[in-house]
N, C-alpha and C. Protein backbone atom coordinates (compact mmCIF):
# COMPACT_ATOMS: atom_id res chain seq x y z
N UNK A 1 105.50 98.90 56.69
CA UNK A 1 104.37 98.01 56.76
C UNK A 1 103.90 97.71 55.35
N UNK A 2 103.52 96.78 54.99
CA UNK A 2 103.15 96.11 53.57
C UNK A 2 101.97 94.67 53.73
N UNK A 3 101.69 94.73 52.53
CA UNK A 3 100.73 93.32 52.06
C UNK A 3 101.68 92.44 51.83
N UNK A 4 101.57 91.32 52.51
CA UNK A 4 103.04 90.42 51.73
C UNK A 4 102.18 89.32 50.92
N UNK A 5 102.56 88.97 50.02
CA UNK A 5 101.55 87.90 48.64
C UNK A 5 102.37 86.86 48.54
N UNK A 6 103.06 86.05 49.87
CA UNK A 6 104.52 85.31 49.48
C UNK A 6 102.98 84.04 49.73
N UNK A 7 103.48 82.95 49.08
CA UNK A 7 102.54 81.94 48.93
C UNK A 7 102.61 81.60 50.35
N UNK A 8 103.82 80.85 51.06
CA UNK A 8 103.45 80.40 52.29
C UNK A 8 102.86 81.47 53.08
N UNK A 9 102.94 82.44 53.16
CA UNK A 9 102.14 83.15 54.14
C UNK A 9 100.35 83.46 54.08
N UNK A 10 100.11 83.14 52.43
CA UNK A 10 98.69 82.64 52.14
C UNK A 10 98.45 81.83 52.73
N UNK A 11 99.28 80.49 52.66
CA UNK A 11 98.41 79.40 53.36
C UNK A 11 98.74 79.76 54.85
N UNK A 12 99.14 80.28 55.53
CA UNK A 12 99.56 80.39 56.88
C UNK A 12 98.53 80.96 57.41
N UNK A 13 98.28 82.18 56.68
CA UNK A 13 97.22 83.54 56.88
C UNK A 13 95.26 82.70 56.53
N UNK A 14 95.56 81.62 55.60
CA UNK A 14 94.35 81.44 54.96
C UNK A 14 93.48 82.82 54.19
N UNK A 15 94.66 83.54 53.67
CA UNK A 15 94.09 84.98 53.14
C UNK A 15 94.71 84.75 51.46
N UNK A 16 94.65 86.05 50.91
CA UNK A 16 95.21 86.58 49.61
C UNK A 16 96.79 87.41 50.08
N UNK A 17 96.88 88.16 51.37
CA UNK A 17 97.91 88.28 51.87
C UNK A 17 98.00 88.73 53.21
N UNK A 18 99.22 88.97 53.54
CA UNK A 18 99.80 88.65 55.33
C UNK A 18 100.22 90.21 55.47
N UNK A 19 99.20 91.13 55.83
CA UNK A 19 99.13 92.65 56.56
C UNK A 19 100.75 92.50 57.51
N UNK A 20 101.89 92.72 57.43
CA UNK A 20 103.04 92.67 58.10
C UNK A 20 103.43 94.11 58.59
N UNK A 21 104.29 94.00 59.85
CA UNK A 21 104.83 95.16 60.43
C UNK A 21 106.49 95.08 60.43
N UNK A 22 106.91 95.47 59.74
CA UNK A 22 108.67 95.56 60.04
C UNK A 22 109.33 96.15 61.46
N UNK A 23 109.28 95.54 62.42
CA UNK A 23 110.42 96.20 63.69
C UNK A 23 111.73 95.88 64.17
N UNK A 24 112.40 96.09 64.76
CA UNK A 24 113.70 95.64 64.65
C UNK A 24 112.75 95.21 65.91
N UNK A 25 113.68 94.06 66.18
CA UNK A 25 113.80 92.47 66.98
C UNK A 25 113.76 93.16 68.63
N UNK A 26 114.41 94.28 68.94
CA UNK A 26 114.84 95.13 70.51
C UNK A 26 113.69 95.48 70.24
N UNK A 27 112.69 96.06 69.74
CA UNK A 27 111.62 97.21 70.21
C UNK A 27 110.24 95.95 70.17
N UNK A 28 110.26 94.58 70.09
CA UNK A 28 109.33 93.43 69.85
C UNK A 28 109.12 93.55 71.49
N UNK A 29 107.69 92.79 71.63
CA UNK A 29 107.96 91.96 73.05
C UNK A 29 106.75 90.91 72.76
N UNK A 30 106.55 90.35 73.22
CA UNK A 30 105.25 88.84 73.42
C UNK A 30 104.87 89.19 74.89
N UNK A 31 104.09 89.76 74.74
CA UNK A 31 103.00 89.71 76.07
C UNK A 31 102.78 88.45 76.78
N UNK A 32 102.32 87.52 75.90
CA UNK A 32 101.60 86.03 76.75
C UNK A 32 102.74 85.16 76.65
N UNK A 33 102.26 83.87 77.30
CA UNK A 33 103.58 82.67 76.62
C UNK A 33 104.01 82.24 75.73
N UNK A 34 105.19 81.75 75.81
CA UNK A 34 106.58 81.52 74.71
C UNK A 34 105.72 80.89 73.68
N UNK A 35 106.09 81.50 72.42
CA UNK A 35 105.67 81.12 71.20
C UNK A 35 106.26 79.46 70.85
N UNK A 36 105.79 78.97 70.05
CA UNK A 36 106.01 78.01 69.45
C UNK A 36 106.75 78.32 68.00
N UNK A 37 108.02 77.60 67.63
CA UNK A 37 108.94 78.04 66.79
C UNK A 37 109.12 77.00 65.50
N UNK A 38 109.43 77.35 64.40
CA UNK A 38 109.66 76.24 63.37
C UNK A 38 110.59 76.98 62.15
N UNK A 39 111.71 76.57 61.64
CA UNK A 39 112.12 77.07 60.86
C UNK A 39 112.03 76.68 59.14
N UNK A 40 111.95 77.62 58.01
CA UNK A 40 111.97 77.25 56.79
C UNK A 40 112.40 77.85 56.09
N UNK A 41 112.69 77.52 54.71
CA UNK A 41 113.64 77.79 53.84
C UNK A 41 112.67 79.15 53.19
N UNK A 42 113.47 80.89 52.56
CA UNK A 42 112.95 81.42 52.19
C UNK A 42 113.12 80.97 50.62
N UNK A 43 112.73 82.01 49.75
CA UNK A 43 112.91 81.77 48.31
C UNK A 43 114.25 82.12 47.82
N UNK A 44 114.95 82.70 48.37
CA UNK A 44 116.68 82.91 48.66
C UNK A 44 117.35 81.67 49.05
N UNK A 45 116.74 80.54 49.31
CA UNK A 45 117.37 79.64 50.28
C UNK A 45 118.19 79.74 51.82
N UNK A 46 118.11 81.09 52.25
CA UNK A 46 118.49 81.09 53.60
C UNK A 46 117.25 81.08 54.64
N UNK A 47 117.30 81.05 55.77
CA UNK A 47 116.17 80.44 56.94
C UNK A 47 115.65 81.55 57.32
N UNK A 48 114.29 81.27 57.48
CA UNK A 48 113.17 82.06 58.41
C UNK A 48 112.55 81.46 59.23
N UNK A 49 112.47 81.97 60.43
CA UNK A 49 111.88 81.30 61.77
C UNK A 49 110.77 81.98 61.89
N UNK A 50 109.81 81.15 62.16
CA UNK A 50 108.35 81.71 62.58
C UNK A 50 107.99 81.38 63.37
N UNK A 51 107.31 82.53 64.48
CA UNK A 51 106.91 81.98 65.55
C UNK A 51 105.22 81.84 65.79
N UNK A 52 104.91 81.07 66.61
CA UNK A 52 103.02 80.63 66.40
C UNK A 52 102.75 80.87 67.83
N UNK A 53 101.27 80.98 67.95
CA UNK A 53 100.56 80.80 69.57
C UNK A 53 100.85 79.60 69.69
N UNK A 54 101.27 79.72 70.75
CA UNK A 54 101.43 77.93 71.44
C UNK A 54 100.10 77.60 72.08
N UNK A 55 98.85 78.54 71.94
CA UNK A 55 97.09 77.88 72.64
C UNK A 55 96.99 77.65 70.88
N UNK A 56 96.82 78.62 70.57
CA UNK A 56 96.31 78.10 69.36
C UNK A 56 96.61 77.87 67.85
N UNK A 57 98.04 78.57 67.94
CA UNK A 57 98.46 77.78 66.81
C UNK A 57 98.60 79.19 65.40
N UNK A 58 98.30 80.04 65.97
CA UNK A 58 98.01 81.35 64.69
C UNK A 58 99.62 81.84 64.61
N UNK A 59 99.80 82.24 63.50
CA UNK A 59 100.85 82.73 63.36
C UNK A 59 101.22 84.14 63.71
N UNK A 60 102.46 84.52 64.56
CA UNK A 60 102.39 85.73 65.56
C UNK A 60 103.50 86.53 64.44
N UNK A 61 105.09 86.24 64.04
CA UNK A 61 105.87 86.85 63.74
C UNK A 61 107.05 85.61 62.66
N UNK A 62 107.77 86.37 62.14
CA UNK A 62 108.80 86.11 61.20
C UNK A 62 110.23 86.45 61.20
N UNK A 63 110.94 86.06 61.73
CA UNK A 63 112.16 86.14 61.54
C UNK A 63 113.01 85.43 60.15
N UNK A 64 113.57 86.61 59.28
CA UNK A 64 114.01 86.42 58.16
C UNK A 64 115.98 86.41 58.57
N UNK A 65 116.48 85.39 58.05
CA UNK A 65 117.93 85.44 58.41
C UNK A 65 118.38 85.99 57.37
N UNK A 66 118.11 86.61 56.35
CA UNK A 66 118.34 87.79 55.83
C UNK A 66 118.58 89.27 56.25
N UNK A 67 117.54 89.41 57.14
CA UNK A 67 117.44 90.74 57.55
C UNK A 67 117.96 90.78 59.22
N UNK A 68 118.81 91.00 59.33
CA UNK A 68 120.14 91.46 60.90
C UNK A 68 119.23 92.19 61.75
N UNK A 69 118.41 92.04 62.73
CA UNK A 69 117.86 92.51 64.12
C UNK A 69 116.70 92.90 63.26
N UNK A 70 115.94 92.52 62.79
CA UNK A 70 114.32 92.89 62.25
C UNK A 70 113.55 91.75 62.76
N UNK A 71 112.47 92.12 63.01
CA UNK A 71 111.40 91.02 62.83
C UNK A 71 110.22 91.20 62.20
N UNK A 72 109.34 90.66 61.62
CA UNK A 72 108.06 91.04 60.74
C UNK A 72 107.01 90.49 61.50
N UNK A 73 105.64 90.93 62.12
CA UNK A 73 104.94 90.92 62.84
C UNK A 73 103.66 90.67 62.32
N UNK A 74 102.70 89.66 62.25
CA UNK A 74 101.62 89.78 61.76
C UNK A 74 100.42 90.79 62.29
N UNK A 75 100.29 91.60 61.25
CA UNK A 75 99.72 92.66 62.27
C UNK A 75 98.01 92.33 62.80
N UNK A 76 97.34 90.89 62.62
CA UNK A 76 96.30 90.45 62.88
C UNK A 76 97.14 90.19 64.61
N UNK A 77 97.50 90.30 64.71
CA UNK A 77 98.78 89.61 65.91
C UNK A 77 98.21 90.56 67.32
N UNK A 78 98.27 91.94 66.33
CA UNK A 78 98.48 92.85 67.41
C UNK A 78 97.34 93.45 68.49
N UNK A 79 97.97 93.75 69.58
CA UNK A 79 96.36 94.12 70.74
C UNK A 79 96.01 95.12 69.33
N UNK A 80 96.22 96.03 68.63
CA UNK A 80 95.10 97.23 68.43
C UNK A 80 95.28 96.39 66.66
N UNK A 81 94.76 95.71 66.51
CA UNK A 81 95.28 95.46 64.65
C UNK A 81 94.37 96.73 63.87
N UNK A 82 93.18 97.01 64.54
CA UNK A 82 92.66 98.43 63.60
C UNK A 82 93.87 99.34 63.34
N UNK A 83 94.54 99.46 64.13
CA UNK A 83 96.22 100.44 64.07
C UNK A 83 96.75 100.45 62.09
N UNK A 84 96.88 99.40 62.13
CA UNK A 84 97.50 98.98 61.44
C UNK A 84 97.26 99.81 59.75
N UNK A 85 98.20 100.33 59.23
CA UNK A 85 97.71 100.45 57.57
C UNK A 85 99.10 100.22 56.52
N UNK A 86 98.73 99.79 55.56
CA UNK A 86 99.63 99.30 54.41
C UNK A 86 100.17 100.26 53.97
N UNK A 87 101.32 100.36 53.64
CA UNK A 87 102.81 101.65 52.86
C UNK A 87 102.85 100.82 51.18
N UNK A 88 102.78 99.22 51.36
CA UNK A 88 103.02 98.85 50.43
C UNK A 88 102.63 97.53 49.74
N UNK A 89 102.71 96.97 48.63
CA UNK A 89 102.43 95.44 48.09
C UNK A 89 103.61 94.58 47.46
N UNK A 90 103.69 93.69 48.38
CA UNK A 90 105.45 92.69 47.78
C UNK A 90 104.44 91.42 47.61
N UNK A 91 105.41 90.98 46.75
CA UNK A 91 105.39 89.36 46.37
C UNK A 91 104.28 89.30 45.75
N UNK A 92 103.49 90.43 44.50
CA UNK A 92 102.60 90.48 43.85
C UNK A 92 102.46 89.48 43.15
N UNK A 93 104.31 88.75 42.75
CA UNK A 93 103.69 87.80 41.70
C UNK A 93 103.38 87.05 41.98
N UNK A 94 103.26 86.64 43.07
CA UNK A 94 102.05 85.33 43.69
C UNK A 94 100.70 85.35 43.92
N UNK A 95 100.37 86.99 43.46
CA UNK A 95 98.89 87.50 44.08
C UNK A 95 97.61 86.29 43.46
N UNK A 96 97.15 86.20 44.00
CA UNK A 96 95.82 85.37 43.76
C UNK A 96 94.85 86.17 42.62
N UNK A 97 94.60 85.72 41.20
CA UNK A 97 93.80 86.63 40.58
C UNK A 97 92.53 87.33 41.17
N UNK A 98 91.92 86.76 42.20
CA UNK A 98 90.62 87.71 42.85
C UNK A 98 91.22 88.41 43.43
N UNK A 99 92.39 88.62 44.31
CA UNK A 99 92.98 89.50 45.21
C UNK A 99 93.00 90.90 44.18
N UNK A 100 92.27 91.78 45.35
CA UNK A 100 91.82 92.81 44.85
C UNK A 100 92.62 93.67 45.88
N UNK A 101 94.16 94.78 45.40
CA UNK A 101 95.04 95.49 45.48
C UNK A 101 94.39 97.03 45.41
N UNK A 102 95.08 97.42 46.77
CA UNK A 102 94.56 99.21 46.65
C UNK A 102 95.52 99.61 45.21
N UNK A 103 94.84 100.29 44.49
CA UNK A 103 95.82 100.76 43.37
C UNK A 103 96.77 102.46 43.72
N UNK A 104 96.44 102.43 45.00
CA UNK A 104 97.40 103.99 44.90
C UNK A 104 98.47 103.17 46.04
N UNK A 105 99.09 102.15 46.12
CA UNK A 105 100.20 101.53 46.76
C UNK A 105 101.23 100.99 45.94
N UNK A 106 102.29 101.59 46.08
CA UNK A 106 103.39 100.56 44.95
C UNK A 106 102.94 99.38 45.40
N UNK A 107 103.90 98.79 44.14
CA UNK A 107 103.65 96.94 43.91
C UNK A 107 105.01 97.03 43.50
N UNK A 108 105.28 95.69 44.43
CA UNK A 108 106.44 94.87 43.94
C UNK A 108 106.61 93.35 44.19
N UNK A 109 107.38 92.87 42.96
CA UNK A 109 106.91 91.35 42.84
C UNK A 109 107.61 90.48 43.37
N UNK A 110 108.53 90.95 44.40
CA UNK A 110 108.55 90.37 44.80
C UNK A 110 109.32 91.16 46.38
N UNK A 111 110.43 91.17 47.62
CA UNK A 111 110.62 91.78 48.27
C UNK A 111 111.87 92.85 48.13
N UNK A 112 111.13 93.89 48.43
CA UNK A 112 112.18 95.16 47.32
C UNK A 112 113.19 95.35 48.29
């Protein structure tokens, strides 16, 4: 689990960064109805699919075609998001200068 600081996920999130959960793709499920899907180019140039609420439009999860049976989960996403706590900070070098970083979390600038 990590802070991700990747720019599109700022504007996605409307935050400084996107609280993410790493699971492999088998242990996922979507409770409500079928997400709404769109694909885009990462900073690697290979594809990531993201999926959205189809009521309202928030962003639920990430599929990176980089990474073989993972998916990344927005953890605002989740029934318990209090659950949730950060291991780490990627894609620092996009951090927003007010974005204010726990300092006892590695940082990395980008995805390690």
């Amino acid at each position: 689990m990590g802070n991700g600081r990747c720019r599109h996920r700022q504007q996605a999130t409307e935050s400084a960064c996107f609280p993410a959960v790493l699971v492999k793709q088998n242990d996922f499920k979507i409770d409500d109805s079928e997400p709404l899907r769109f694909e885009c180019p990462a900073d690697r140039g290979h594809a990531k699919r993201q999926g959205l609420c189809a009521t309202c439009g928030s962003p639920l999860f990430l599929i990176n075609g980089a990474s073989d049976g993972e998916i990344v989960f927005f953890a605002s996403s989740m029934a318990e998001p209090s659950l949730y706590t950060s291991s780490r900070n990627i894609f620092v070098k996009n951090a927003q200068p007010w974005d204010v970083m726990d300092p006892a979390l590695p940082r990395f600038a980008a995805k390690p």
